[in-house]
Structure formats: C-alpha cells, structure tokens
C-alpha atoms as a PDB file:
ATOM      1  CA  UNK A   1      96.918  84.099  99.518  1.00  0.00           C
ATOM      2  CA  UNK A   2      94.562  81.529 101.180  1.00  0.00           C
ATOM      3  CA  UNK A   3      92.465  78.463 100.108  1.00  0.00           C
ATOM      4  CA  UNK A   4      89.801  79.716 102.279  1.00  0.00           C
ATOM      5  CA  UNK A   5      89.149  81.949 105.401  1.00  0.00           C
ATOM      6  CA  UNK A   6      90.587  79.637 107.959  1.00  0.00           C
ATOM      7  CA  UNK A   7      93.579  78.205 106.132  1.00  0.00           C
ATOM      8  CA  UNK A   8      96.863  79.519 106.947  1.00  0.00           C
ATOM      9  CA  UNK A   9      98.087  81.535 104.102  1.00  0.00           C
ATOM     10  CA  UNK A  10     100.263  79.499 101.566  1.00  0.00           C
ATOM     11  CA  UNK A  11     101.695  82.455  99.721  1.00  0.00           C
ATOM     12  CA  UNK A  12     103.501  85.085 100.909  1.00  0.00           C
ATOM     13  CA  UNK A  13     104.255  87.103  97.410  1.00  0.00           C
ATOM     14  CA  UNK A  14     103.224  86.508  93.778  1.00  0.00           C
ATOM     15  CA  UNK A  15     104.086  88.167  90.625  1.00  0.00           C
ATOM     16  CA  UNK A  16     101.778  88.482  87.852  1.00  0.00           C
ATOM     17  CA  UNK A  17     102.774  88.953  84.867  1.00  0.00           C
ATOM     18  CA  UNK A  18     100.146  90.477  81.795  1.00  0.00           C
ATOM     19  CA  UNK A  19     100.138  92.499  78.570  1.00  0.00           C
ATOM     20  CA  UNK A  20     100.806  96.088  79.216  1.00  0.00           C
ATOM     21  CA  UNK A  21      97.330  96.689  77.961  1.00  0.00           C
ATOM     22  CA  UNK A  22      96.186  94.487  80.797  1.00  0.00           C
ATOM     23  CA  UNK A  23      98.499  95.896  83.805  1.00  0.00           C
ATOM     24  CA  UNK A  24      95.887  98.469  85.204  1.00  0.00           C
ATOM     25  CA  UNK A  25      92.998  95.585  84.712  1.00  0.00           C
ATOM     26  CA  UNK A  26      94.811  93.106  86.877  1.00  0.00           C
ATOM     27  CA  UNK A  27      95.264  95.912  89.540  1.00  0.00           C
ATOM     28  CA  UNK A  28      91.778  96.764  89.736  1.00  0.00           C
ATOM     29  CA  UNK A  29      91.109  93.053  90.065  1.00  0.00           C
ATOM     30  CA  UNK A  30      92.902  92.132  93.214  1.00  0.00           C
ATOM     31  CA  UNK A  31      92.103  95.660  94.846  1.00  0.00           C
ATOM     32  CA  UNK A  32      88.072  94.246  94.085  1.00  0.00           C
ATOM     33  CA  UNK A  33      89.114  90.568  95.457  1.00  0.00           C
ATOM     34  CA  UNK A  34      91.289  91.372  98.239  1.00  0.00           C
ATOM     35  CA  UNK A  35      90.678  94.883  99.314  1.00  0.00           C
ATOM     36  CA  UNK A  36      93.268  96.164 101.575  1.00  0.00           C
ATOM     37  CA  UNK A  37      94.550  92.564 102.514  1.00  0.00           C
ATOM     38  CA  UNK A  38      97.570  93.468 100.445  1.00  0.00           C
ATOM     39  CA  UNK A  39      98.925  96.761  98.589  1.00  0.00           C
ATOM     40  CA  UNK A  40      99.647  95.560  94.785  1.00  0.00           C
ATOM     41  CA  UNK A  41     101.867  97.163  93.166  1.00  0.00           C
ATOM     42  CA  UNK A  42     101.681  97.747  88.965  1.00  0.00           C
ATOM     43  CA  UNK A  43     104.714  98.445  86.892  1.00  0.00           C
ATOM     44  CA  UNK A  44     104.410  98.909  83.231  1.00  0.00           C
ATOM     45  CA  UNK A  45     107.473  99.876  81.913  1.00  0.00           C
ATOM     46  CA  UNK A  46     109.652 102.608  82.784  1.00  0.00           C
ATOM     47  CA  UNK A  47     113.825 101.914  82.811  1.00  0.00           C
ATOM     48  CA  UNK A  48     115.944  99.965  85.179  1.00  0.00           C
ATOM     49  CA  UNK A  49     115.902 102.816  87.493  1.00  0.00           C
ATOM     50  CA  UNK A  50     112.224 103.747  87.268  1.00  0.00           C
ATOM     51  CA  UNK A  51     111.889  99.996  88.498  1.00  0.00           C
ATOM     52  CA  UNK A  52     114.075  99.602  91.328  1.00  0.00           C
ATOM     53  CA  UNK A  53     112.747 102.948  92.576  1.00  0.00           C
ATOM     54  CA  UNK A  54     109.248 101.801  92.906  1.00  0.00           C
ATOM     55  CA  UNK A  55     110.165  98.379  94.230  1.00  0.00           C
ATOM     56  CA  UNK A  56     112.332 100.644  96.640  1.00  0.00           C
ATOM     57  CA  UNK A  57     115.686  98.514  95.591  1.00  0.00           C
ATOM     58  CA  UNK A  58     117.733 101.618  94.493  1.00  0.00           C
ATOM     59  CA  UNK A  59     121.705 100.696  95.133  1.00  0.00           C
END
C-alpha cells in the first residue's frame, strides 16, 4: 500500500480482519480499489487445516 502514486510503498502485507458477514464485502472492496495490484485472499472459517491449505502453510 502507498500514500500516493509516487511514494514508495510502505506496506508490504496487511490483514483485515471483519465479521464473517462482512468477509466477501471487504474482498470486493480492495479488488474495486486496487485491481490486480495485489491478489486478496478471504478466509471465513473452515478448520486449522482448511486454513493452512489456502495460505499454502500445510506441514
């Protein structure tokens, strides 16, 4: 993430963190801001393992 266009970027990765009933809202919202400047990724549940597969941090 930037402060503006010409800034160097100051973050790297965030984590946002929203009701489930918000999840998909929040995903929509930085796929309308930033486009394909980054690939968000939404979890909403789902066990341990469910997790660490989509983060791709299986043991």
């Amino acid at each position: 993430l930037r402060q503006s266009p010409e800034c160097k970027p100051e973050i790297d990765k965030a984590v946002v963190v929203s009701p489930s009933s918000l999840v998909k809202n929040w995903y929509n919202e930085v796929g309308k801001w930033l486009g394909g400047r980054i690939q968000p990724l939404a979890i909403d549940g789902g066990s341990k393992d469910e997790i660490d597969q989509k983060l791709g941090t299986e043991p």
